[in-house]
Protein backbone atom coordinates (compact mmCIF):
# COMPACT_ATOMS: atom_id res chain seq x y z
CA UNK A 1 82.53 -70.36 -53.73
CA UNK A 2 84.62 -70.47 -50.50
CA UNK A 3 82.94 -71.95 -47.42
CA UNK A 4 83.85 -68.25 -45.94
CA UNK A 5 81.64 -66.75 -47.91
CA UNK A 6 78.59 -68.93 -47.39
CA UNK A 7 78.70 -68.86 -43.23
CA UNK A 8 76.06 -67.37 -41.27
CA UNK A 9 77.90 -64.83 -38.56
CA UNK A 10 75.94 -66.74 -36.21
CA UNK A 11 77.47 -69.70 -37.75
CA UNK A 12 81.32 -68.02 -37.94
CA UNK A 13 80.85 -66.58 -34.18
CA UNK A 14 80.89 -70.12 -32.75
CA UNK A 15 83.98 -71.71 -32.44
CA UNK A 16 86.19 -68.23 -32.65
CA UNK A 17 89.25 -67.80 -30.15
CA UNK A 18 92.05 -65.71 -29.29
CA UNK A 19 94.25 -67.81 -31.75
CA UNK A 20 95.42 -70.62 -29.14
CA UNK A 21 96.25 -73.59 -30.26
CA UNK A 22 96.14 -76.10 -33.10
CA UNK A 23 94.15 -78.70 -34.58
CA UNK A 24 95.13 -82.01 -36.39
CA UNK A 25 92.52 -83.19 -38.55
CA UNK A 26 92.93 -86.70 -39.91
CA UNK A 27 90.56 -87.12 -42.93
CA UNK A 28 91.92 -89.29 -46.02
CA UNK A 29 89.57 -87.30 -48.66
CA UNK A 30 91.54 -83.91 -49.19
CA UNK A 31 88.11 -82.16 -50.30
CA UNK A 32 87.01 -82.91 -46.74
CA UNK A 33 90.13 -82.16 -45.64
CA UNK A 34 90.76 -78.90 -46.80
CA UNK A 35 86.58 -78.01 -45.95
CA UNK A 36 87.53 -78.83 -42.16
CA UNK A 37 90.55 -77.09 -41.98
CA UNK A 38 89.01 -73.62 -43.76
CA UNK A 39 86.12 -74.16 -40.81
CA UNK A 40 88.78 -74.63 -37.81
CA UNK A 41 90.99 -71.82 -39.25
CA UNK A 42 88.04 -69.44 -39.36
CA UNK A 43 87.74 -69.66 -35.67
CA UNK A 44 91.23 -68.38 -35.20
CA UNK A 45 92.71 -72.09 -34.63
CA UNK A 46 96.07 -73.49 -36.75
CA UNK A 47 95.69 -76.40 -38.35
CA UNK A 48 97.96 -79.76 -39.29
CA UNK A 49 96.56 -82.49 -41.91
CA UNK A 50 97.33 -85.76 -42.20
CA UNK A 51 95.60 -88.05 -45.09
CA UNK A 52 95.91 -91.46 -43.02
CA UNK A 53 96.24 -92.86 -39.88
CA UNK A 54 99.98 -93.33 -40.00
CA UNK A 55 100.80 -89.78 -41.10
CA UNK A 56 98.40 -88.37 -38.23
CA UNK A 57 100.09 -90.61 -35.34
CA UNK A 58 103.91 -89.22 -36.61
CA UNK A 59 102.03 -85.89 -36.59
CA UNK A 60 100.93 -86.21 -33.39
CA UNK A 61 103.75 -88.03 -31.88
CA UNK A 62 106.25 -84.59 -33.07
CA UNK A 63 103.64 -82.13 -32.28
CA UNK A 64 101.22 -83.05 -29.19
CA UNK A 65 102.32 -80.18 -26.94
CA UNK A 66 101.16 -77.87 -29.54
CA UNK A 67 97.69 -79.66 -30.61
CA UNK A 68 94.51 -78.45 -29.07
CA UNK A 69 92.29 -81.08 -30.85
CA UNK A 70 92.41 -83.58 -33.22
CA UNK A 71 89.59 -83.98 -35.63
CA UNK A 72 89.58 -87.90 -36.36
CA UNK A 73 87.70 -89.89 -39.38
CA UNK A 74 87.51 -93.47 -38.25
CA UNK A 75 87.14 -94.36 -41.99
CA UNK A 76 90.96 -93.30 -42.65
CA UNK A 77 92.52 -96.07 -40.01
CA UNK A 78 95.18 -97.90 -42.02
CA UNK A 79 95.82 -98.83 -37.79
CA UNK A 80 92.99 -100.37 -36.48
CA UNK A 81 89.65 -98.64 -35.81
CA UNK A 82 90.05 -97.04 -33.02
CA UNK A 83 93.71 -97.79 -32.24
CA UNK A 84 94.85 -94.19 -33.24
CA UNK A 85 92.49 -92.29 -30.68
CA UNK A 86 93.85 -94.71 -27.95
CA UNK A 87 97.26 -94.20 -28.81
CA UNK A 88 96.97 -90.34 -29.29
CA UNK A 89 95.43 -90.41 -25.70
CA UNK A 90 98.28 -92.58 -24.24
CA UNK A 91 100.42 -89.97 -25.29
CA UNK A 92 98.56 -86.97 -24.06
CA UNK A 93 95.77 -88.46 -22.18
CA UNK A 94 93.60 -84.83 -21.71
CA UNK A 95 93.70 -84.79 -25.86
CA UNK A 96 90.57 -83.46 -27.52
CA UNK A 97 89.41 -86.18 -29.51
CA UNK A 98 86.64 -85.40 -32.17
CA UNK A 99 85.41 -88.49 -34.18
CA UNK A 100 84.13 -88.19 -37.68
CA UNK A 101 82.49 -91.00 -39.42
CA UNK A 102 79.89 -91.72 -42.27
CA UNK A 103 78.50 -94.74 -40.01
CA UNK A 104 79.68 -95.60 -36.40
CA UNK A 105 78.49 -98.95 -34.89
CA UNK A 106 76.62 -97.91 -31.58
CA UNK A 107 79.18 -100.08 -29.34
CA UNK A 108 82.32 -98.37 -31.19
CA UNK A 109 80.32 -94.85 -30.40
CA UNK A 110 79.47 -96.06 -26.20
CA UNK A 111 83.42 -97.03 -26.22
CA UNK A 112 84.67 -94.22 -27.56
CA UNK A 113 82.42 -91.87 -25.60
CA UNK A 114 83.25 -93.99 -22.24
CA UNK A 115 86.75 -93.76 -23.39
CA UNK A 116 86.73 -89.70 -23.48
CA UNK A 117 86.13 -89.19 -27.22
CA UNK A 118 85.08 -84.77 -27.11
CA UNK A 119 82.11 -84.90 -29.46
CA UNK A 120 81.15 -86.95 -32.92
CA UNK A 121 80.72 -85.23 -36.20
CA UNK A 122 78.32 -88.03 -38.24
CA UNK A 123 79.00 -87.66 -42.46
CA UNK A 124 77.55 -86.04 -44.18
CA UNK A 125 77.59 -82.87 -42.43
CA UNK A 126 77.12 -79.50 -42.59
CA UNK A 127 79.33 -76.47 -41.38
CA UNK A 128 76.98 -75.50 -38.78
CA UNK A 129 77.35 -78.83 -37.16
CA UNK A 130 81.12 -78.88 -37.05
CA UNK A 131 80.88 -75.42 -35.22
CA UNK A 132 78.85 -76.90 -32.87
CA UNK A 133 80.24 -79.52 -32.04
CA UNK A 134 83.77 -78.10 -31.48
CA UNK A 135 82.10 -75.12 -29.79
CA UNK A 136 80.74 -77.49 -26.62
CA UNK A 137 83.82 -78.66 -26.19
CA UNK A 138 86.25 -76.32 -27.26
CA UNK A 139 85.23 -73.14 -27.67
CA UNK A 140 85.12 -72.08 -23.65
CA UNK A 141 88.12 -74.30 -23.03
CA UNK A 142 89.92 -71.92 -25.64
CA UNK A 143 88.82 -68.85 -23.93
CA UNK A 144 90.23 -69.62 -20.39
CA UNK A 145 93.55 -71.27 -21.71
């Protein structure tokens, strides 16, 4: 069964736009992958995946005028930790970073979060919290683009 046909409309409502924009999502497990791209293209967003750090940097690097957000698991850093988000927000420092991880040490999470991370998505989730959590951050910034 398709993740479309198990979302609430309350659930589907939440992070839907006008089509504006793109998302990278960086997640080495393609089941995950493909999960959190079917969720961000339900909302009306494109989407770009990368299975590893190194693929999602040359990603970015070609394609960062045309990337809304980028939806980052920590756990897929063949570059250190949290190397990546610093170097996706040296080249576009007013990037959308989400950060997606199965366990975040609470000093990574006050760094990031200092550092301008957009939200945290903790594993395992569910699709509810994804919308969410793009939703506060990217669901009114999509409307007024």
């Amino acid at each position: 069964m398709s993740i479309l046909q198990t979302m609430t409309p309350e659930c589907m409502s939440v992070i839907q736009n006008n089509g504006n924009g793109k998302f990278l999502i960086i997640e080495d497990e393609p089941a995950l992958n493909n999960l959190i791209a079917e969720i961000v293209q339900l909302g009306g967003y494109g989407v770009v995946k990368a299975y590893n750090s190194i693929e999602g940097m040359h990603i970015f690097r070609q394609q960062a005028q045309d990337i809304l957000a980028v939806i980052l698991d920590l756990g897929t850093s063949k570059i250190e930790k949290c190397e990546l988000f610093y170097k996706i927000k040296e080249i576009k420092p007013d990037s959308k970073i989400f950060i997606m991880s199965g366990y975040m040490e609470d000093g990574v999470r006050a760094e990031l979060t200092y550092s301008g991370a957009a939200g945290f998505i903790q594993k395992p989730f569910i699709k509810e919290t994804i919308t969410a959590t793009l939703r506060s951050s990217i669901g009114t910034a999509a409307h007024t683009a």
